[in-house]
Protein backbone atom coordinates (compact mmCIF):
# COMPACT_ATOMS: atom_id res chain seq x y z
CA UNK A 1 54.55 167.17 -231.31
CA UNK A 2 51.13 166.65 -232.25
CA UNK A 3 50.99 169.44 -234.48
CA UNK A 4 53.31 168.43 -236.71
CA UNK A 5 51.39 164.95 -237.28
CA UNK A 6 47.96 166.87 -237.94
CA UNK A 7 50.06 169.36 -240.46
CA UNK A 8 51.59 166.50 -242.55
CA UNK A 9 48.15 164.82 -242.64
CA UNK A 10 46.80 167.81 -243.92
CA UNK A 11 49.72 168.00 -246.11
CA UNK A 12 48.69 164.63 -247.52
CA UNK A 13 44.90 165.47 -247.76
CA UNK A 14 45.54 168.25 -249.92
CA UNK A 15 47.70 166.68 -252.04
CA UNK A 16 45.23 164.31 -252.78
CA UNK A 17 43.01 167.31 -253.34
CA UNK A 18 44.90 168.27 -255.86
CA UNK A 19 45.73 165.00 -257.60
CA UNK A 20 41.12 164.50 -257.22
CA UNK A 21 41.04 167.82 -259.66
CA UNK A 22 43.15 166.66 -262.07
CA UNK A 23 40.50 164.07 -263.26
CA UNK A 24 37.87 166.12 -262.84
CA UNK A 25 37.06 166.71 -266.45
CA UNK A 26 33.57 167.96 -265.88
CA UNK A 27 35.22 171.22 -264.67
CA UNK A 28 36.66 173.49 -266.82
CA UNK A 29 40.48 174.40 -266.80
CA UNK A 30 40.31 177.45 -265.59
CA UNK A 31 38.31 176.83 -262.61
CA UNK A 32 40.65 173.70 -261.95
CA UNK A 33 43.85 175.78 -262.71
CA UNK A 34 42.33 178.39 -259.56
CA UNK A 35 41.17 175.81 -257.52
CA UNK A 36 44.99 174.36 -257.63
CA UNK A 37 46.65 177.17 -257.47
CA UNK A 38 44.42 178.45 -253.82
CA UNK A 39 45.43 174.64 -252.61
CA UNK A 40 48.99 175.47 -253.46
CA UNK A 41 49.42 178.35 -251.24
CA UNK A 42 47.53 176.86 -248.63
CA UNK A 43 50.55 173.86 -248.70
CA UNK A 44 53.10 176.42 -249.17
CA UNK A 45 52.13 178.02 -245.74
CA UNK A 46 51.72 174.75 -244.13
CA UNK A 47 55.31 173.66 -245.60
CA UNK A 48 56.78 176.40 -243.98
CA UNK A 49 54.72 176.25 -240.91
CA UNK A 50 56.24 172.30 -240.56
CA UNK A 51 59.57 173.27 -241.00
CA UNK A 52 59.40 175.97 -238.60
CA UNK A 53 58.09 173.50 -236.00
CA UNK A 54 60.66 170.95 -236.89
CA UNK A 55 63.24 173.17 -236.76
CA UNK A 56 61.84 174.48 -232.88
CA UNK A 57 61.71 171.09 -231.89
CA UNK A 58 65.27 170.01 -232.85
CA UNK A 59 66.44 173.08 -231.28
CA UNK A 60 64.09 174.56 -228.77
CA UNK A 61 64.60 178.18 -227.12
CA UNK A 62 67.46 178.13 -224.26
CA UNK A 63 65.18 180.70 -221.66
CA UNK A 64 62.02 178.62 -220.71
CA UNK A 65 60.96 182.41 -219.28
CA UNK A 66 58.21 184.59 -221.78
CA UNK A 67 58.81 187.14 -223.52
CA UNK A 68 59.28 190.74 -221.64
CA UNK A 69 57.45 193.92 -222.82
């Protein structure tokens, strides 16, 4: 799945979004702390979002019909 490969790259990229703000030390600490902590929730959705995929794609839905209203 493609997807998966774009979210861990963007997995990676903010990790190394967050590792660039820890040597920023021409920002103060708070503004770092908030700027970490708005990356952080970003990953933690896209951690769950990639483990949702994975787990559809080792285990994909029986009916290939759509849902029915």
């Amino acid at each position: 799945m493609k997807t998966i490969m774009h979210i861990e790259n963007a997995l990676k990229d903010l990790d190394k979004e967050i590792k660039d703000l820890m040597f920023q030390t021409n920002v103060s600490m708070k503004k770092r702390d908030d700027e970490v902590l708005f990356i952080q929730q970003q990953k933690s959705v896209l951690e769950q979002t990639l483990s949702d995929l994975k787990y559809i794609q080792a285990n994909p839905p029986k009916s290939t019909t759509a849902c029915k209203s």
